[in-house]
PDB file of N, CA and C in Angstrom:
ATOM      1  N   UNK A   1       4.588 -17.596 -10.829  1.00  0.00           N
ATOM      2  CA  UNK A   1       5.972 -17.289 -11.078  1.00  0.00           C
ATOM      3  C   UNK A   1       6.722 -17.202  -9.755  1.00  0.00           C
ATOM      4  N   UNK A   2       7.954 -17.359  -9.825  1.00  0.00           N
ATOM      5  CA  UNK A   2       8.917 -17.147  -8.468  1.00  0.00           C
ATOM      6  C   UNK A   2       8.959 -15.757  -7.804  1.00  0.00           C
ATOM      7  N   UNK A   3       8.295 -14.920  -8.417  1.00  0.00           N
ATOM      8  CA  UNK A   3       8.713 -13.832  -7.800  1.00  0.00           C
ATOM      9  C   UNK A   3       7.060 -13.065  -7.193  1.00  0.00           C
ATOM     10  N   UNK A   4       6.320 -14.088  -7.629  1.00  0.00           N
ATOM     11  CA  UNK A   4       4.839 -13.459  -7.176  1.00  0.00           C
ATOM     12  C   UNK A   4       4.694 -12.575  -5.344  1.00  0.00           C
ATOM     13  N   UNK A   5       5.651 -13.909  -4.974  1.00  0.00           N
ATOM     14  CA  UNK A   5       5.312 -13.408  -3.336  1.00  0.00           C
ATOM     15  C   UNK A   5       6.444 -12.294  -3.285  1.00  0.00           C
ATOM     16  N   UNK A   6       6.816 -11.632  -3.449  1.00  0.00           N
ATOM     17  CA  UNK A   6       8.017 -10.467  -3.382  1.00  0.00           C
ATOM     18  C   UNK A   6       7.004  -8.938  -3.500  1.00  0.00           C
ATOM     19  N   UNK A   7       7.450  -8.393  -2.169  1.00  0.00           N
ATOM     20  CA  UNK A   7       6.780  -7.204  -2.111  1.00  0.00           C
ATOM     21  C   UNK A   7       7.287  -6.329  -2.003  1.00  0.00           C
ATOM     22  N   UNK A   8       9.010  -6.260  -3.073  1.00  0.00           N
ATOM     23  CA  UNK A   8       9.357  -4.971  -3.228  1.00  0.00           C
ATOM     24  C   UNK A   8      10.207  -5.286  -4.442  1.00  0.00           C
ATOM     25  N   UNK A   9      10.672  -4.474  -5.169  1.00  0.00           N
ATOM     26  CA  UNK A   9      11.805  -4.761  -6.700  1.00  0.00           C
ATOM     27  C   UNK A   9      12.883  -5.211  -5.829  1.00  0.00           C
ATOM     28  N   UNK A  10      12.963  -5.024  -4.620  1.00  0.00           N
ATOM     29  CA  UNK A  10      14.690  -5.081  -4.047  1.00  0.00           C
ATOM     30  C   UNK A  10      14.461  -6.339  -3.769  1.00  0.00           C
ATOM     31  N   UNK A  11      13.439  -7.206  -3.190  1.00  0.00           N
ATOM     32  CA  UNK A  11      13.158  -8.617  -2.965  1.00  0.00           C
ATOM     33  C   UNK A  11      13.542  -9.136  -4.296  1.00  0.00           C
ATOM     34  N   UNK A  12      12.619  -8.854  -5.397  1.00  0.00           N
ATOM     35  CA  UNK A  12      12.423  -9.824  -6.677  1.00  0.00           C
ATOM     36  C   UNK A  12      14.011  -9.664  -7.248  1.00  0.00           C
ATOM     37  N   UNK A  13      14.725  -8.943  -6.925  1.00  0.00           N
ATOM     38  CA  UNK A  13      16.224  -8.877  -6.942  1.00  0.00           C
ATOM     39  C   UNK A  13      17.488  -9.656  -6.722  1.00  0.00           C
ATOM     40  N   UNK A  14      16.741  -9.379  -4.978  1.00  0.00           N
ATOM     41  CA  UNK A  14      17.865 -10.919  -4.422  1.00  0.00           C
ATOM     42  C   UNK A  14      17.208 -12.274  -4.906  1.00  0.00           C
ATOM     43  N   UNK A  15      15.918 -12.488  -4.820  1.00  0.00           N
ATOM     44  CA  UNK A  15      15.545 -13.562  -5.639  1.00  0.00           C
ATOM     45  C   UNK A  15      16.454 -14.029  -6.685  1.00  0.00           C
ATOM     46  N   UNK A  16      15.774 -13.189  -7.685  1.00  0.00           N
ATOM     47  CA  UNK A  16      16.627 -13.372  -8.845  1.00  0.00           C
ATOM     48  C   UNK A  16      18.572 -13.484  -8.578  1.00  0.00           C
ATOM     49  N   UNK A  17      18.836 -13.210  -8.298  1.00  0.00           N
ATOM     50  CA  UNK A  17      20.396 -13.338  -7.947  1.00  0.00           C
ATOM     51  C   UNK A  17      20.093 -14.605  -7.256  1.00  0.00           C
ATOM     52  N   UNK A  18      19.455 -14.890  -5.961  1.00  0.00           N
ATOM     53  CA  UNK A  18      19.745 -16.058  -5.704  1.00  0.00           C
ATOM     54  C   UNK A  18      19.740 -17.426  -7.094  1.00  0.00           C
ATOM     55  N   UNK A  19      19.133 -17.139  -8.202  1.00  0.00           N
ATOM     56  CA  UNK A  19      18.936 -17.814  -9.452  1.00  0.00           C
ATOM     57  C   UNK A  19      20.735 -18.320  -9.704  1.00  0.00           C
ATOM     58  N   UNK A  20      21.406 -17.646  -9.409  1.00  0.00           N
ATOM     59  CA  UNK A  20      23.173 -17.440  -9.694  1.00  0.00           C
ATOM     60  C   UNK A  20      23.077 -16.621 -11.628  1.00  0.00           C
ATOM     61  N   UNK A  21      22.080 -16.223 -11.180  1.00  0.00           N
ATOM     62  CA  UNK A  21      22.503 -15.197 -13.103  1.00  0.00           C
ATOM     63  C   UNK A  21      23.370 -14.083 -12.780  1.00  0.00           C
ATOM     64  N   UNK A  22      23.711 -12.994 -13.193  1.00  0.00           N
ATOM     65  CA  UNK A  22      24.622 -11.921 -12.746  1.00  0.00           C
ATOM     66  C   UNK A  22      23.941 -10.432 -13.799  1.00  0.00           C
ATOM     67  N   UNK A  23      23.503  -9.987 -12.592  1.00  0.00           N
ATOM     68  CA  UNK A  23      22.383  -8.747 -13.269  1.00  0.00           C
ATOM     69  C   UNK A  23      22.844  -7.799 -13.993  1.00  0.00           C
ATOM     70  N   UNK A  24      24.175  -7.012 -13.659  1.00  0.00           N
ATOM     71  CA  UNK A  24      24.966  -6.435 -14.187  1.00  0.00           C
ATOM     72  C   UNK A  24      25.034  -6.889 -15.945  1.00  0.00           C
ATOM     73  N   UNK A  25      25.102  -8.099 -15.931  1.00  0.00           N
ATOM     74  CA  UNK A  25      24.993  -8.115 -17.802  1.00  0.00           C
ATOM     75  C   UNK A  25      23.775  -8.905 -18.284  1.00  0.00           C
ATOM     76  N   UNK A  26      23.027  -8.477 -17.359  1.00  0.00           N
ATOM     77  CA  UNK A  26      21.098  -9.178 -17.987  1.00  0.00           C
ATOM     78  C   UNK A  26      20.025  -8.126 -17.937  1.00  0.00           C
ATOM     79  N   UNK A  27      20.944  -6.747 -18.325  1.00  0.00           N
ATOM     80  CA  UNK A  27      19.602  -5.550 -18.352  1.00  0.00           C
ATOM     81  C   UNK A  27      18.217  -6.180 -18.898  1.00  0.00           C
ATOM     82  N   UNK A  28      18.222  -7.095 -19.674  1.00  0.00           N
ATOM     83  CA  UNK A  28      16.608  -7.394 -20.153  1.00  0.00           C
ATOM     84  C   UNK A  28      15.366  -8.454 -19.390  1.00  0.00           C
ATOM     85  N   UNK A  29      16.395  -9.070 -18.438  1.00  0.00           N
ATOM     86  CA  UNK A  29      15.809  -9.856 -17.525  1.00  0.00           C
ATOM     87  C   UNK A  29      15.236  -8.373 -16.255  1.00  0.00           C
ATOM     88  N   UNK A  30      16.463  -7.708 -16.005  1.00  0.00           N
ATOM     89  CA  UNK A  30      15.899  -6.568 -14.804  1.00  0.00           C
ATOM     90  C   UNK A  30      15.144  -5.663 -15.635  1.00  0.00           C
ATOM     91  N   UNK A  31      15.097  -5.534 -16.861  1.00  0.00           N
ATOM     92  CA  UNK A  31      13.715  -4.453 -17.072  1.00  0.00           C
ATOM     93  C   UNK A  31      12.180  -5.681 -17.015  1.00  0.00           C
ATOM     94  N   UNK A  32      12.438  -7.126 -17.081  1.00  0.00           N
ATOM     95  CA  UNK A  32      11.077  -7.597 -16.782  1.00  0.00           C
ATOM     96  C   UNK A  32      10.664  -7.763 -15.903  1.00  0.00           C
ATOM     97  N   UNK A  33      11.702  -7.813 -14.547  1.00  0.00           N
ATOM     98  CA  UNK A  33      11.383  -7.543 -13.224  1.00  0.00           C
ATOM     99  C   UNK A  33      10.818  -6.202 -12.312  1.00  0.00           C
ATOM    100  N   UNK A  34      11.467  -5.573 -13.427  1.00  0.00           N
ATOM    101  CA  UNK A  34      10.760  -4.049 -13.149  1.00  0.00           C
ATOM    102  C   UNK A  34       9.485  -3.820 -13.968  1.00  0.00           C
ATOM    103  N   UNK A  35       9.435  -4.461 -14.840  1.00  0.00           N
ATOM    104  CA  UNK A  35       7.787  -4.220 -15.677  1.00  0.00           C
ATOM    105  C   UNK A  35       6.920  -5.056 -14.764  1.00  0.00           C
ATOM    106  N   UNK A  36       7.155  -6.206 -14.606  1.00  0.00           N
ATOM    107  CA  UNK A  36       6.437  -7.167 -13.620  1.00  0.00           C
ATOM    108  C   UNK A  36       5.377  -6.220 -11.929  1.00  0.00           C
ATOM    109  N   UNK A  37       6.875  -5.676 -11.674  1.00  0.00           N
ATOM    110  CA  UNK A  37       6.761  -5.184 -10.261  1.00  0.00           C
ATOM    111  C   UNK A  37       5.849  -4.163 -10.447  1.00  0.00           C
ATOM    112  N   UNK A  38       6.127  -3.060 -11.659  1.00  0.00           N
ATOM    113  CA  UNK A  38       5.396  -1.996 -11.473  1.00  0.00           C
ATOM    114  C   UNK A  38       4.119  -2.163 -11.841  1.00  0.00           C
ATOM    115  N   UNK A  39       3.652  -3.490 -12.698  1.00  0.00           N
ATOM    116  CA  UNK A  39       2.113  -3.460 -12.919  1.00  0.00           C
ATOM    117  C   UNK A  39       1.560  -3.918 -11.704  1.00  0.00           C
ATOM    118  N   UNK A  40       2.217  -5.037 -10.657  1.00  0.00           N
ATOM    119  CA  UNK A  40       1.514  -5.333  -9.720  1.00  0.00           C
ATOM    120  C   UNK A  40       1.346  -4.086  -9.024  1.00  0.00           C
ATOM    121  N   UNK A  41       1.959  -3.331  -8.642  1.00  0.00           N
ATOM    122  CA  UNK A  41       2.085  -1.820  -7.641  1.00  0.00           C
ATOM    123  C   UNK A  41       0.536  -1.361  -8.698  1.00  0.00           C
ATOM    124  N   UNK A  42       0.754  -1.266  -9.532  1.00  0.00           N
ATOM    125  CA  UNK A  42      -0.358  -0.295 -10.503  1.00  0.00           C
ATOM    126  C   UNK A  42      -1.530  -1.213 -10.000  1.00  0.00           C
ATOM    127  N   UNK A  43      -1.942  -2.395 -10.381  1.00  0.00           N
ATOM    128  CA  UNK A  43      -3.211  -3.065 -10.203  1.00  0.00           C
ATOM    129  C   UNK A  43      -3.356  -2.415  -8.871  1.00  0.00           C
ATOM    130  N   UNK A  44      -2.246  -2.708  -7.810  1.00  0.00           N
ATOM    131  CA  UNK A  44      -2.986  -3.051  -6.356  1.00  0.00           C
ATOM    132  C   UNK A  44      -3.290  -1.720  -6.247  1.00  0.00           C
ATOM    133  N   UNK A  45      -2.917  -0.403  -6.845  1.00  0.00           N
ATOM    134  CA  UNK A  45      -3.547   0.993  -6.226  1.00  0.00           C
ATOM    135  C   UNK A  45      -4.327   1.345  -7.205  1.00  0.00           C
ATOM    136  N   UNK A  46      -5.238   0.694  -8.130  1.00  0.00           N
ATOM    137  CA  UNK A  46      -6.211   1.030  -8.829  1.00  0.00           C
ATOM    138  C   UNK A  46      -7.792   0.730  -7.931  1.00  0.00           C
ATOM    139  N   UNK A  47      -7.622  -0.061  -6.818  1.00  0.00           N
ATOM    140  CA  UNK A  47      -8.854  -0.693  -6.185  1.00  0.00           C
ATOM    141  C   UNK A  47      -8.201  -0.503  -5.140  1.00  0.00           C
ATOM    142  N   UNK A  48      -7.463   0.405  -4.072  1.00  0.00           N
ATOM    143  CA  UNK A  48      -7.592  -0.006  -2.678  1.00  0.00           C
ATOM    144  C   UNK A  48      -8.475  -0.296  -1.788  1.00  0.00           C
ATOM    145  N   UNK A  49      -9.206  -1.076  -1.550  1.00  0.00           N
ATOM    146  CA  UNK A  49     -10.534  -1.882  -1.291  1.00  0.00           C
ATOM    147  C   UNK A  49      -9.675  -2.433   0.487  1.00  0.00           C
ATOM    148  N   UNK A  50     -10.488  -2.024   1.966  1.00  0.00           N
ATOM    149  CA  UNK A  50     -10.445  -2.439   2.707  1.00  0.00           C
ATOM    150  C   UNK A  50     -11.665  -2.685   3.561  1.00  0.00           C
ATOM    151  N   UNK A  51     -12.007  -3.652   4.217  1.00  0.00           N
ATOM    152  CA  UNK A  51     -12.983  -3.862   4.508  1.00  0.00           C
ATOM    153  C   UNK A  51     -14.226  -4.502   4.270  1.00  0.00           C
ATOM    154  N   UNK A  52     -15.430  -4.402   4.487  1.00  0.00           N
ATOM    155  CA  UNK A  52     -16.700  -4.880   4.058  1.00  0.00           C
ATOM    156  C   UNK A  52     -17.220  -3.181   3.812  1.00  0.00           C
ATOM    157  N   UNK A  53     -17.005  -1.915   3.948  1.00  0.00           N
ATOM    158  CA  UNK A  53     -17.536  -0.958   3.694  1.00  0.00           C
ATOM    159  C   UNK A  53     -16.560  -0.226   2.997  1.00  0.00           C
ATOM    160  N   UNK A  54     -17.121   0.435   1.523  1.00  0.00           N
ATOM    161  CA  UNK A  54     -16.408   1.359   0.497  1.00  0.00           C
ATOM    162  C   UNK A  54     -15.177   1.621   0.474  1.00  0.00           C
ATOM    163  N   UNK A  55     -14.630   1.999  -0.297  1.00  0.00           N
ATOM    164  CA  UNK A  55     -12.958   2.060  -0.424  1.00  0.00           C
ATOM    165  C   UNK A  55     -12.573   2.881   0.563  1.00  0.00           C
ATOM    166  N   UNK A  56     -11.039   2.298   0.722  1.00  0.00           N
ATOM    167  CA  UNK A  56     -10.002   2.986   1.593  1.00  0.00           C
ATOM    168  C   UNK A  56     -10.176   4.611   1.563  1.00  0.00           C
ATOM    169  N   UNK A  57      -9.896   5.121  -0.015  1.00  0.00           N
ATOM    170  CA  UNK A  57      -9.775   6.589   0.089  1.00  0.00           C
ATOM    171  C   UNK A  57     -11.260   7.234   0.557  1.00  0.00           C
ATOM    172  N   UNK A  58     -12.428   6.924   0.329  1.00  0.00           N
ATOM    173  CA  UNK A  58     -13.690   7.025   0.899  1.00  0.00           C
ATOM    174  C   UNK A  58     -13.220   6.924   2.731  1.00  0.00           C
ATOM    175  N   UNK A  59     -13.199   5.828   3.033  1.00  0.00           N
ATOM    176  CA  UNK A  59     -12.955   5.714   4.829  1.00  0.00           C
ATOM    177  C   UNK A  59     -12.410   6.940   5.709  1.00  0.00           C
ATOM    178  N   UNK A  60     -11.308   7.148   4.342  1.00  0.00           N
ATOM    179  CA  UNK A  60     -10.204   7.618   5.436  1.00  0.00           C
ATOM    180  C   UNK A  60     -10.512   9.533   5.034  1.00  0.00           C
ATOM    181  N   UNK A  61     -11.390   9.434   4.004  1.00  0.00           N
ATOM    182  CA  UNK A  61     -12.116  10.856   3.986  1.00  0.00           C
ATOM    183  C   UNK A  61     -12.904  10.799   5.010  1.00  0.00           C
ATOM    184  N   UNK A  62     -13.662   9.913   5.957  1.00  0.00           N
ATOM    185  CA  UNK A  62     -15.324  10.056   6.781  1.00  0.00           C
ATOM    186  C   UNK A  62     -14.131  10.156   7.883  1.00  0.00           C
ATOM    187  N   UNK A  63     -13.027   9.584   8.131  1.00  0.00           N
ATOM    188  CA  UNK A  63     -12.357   9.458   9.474  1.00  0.00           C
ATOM    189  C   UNK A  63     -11.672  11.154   9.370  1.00  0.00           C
ATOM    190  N   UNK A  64     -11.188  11.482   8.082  1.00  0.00           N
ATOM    191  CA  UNK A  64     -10.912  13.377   8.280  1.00  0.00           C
ATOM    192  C   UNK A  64     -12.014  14.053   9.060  1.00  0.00           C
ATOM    193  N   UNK A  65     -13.125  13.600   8.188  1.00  0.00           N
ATOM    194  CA  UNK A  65     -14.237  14.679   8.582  1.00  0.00           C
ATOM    195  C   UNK A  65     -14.117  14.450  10.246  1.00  0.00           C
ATOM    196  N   UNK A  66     -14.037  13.475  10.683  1.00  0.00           N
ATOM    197  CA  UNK A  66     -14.615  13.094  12.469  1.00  0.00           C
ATOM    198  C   UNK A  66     -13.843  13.561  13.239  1.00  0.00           C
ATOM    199  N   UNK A  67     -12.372  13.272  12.324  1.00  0.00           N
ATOM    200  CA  UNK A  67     -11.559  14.168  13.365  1.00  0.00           C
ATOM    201  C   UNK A  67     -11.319  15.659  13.759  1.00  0.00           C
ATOM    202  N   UNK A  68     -11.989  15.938  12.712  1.00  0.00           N
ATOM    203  CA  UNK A  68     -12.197  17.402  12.850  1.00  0.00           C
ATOM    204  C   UNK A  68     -12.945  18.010  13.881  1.00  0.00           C
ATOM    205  N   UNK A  69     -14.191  17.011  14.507  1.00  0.00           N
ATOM    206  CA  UNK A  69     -15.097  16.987  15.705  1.00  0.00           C
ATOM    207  C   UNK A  69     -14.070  16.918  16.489  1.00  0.00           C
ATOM    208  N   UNK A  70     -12.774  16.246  16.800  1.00  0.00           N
ATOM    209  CA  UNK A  70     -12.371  16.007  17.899  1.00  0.00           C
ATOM    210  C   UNK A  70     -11.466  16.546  18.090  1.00  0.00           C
ATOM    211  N   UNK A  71     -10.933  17.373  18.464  1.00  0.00           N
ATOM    212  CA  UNK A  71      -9.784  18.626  19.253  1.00  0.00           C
ATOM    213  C   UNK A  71      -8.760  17.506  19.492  1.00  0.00           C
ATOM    214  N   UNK A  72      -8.971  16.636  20.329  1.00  0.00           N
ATOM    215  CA  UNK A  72      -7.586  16.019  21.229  1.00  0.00           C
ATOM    216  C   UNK A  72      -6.998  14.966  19.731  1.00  0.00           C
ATOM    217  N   UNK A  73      -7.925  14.753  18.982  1.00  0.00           N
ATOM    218  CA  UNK A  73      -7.452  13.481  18.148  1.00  0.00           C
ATOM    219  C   UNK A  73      -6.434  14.354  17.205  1.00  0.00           C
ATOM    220  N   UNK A  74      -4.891  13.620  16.637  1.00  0.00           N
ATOM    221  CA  UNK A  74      -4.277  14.092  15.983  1.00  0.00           C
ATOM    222  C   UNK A  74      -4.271  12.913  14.814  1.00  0.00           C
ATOM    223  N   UNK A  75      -4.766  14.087  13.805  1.00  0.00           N
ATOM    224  CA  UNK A  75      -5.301  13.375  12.110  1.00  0.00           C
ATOM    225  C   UNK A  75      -4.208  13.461  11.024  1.00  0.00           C
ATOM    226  N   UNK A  76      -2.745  13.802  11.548  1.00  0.00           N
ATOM    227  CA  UNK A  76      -1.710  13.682  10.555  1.00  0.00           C
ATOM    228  C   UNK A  76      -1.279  12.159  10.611  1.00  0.00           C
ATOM    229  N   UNK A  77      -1.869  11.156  10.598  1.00  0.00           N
ATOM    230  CA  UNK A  77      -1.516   9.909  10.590  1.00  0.00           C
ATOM    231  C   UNK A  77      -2.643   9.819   9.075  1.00  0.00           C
ATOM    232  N   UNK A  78      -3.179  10.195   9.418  1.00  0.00           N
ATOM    233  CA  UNK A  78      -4.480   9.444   8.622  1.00  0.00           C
ATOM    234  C   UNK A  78      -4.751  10.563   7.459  1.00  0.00           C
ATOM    235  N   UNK A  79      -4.421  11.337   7.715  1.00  0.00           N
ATOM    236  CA  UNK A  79      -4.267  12.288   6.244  1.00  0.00           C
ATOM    237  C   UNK A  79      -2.911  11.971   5.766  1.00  0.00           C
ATOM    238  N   UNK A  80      -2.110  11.671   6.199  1.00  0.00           N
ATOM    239  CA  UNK A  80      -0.997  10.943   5.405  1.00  0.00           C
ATOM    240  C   UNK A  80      -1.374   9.702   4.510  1.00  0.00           C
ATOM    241  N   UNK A  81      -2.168   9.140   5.096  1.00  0.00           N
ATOM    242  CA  UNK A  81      -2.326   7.713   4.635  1.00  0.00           C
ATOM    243  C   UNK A  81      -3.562   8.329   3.296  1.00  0.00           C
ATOM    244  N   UNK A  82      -4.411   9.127   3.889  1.00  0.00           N
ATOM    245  CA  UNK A  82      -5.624   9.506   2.594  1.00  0.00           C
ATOM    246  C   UNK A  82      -4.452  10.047   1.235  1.00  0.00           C
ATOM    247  N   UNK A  83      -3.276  11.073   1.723  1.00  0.00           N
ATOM    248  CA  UNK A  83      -2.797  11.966   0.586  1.00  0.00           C
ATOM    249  C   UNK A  83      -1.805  10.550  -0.166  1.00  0.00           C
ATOM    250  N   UNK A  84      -1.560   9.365   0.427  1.00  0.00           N
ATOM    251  CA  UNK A  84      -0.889   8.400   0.265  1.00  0.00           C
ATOM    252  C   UNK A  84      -1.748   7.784  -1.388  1.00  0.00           C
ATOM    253  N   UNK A  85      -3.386   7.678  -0.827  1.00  0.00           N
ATOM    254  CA  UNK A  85      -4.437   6.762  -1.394  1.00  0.00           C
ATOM    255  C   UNK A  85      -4.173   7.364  -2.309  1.00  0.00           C
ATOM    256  N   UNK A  86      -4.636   8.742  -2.385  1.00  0.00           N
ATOM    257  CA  UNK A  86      -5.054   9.354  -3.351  1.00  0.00           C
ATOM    258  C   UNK A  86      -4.304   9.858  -4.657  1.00  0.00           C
ATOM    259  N   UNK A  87      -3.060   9.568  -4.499  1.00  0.00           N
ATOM    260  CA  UNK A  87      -1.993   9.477  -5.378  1.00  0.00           C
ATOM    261  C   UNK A  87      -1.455   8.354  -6.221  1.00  0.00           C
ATOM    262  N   UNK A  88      -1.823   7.193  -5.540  1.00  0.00           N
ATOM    263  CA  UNK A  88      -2.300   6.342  -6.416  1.00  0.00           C
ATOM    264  C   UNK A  88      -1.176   5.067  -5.406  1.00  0.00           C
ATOM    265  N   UNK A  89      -0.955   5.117  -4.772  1.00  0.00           N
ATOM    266  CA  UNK A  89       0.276   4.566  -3.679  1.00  0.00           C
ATOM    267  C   UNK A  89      -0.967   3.063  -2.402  1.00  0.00           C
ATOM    268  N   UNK A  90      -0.245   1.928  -2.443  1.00  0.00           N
ATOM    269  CA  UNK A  90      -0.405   0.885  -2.270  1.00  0.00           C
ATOM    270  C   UNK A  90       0.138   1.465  -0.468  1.00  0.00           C
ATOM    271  N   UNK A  91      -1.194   1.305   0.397  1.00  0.00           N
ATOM    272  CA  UNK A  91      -0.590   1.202   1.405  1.00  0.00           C
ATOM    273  C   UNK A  91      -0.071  -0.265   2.364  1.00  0.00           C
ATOM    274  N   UNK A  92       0.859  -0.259   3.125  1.00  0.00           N
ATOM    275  CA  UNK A  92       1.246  -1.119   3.518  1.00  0.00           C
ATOM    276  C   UNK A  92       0.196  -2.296   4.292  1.00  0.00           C
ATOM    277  N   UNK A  93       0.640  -2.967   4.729  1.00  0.00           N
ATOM    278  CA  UNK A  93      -0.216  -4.306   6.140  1.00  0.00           C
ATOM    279  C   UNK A  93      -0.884  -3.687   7.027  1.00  0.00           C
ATOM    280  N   UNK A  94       0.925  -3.142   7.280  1.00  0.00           N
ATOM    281  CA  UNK A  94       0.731  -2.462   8.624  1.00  0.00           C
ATOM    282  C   UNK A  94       0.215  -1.207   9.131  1.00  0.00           C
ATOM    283  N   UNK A  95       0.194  -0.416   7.957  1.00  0.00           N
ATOM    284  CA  UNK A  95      -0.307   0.976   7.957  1.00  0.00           C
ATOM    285  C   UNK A  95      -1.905   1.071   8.093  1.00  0.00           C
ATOM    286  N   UNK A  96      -2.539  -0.483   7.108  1.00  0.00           N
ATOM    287  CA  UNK A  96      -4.164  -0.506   6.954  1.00  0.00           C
ATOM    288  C   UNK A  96      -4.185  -0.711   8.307  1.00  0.00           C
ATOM    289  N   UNK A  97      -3.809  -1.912   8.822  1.00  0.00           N
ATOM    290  CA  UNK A  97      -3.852  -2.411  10.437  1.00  0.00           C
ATOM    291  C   UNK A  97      -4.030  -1.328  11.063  1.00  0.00           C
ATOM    292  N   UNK A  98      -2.752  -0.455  11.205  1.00  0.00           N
ATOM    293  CA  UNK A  98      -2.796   0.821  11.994  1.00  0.00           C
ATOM    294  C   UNK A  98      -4.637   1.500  12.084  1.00  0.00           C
ATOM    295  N   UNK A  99      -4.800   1.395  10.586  1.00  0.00           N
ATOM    296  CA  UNK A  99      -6.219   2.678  10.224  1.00  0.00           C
ATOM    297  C   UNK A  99      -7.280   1.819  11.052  1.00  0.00           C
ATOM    298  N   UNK A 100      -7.657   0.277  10.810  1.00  0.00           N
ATOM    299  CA  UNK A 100      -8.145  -0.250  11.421  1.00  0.00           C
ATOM    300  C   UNK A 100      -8.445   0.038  13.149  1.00  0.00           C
ATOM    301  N   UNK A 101      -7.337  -0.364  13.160  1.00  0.00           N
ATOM    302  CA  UNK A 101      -7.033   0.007  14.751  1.00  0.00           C
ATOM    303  C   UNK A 101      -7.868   1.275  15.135  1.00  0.00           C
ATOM    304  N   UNK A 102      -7.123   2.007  14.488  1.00  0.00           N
ATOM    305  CA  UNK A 102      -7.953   3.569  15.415  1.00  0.00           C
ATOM    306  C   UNK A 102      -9.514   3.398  15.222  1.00  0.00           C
ATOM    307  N   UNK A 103     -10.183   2.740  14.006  1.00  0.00           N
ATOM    308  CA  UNK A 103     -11.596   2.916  13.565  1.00  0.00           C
ATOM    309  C   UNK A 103     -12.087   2.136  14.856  1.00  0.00           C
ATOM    310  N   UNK A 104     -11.407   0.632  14.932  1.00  0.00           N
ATOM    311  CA  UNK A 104     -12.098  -0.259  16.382  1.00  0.00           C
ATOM    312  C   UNK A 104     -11.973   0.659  17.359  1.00  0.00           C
ATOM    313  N   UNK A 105     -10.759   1.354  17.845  1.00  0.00           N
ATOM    314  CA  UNK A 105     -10.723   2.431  19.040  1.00  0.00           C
ATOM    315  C   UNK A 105     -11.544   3.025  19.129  1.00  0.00           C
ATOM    316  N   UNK A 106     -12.104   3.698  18.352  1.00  0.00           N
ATOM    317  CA  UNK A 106     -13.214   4.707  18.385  1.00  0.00           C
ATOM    318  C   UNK A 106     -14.349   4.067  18.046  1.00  0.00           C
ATOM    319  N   UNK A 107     -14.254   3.336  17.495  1.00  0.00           N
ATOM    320  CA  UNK A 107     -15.947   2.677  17.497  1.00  0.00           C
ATOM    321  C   UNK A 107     -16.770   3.636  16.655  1.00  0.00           C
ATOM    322  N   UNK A 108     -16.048   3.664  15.141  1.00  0.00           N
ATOM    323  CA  UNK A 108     -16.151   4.527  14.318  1.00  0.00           C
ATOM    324  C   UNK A 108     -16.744   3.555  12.801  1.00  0.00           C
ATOM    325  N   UNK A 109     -17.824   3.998  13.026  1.00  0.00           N
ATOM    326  CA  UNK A 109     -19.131   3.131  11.821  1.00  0.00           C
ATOM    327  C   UNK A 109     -18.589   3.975  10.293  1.00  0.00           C
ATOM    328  N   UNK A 110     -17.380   3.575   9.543  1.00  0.00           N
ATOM    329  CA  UNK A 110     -17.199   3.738   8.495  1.00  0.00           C
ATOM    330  C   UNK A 110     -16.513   2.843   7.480  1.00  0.00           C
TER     331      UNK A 110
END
């Protein structure tokens, strides 16, 4: 469908407008854009799956525990991102990247 690659309702929006329809009197077209959007959001935070090792919310529990070993490390990045998982919330590119990042930094086997 045209709107597969759209990674927010406000994208699949202007999309759709770029169509030249006029949304204001097609409530039934914008509630299928909003049913559309919210099952993809639902699938993608039913499996947040990163990596070759166990799920995201798993990871980013072993990276709490470690930081707790470490005094200087500050873990409100990454408990944001766990209280994110665990609510059922699709984290971003850039945010996994981010988690990534710190795991290569540290050279952290999780």
């Amino acid at each position: 469908m045209y709107f597969d690659n759209c990674k927010s309702k406000e994208e699949v929006i202007v999309k759709y407008q770029r169509f030249g329809a006029c949304i204001e009197s097609d409530q039934g077209i914008i509630n299928e854009i909003q049913e559309e959007y919210n099952k993809r959001i639902n699938s993608n935070a039913e499996s947040p799956k990163v990596g070759p090792i166990g799920s995201l919310s798993d990871r980013l529990e072993k990276m709490l525990k470690w930081a707790e070993t470490q005094p200087t490390f500050d873990k409100k990045f990454i408990l944001s991102l766990w209280e994110k998982v665990e609510k059922g919330f699709t984290l971003s590119e850039k945010q996994i990247g981010a988690f990534e990042n710190i795991v290569k930094r540290f050279k952290l086997d999780i």
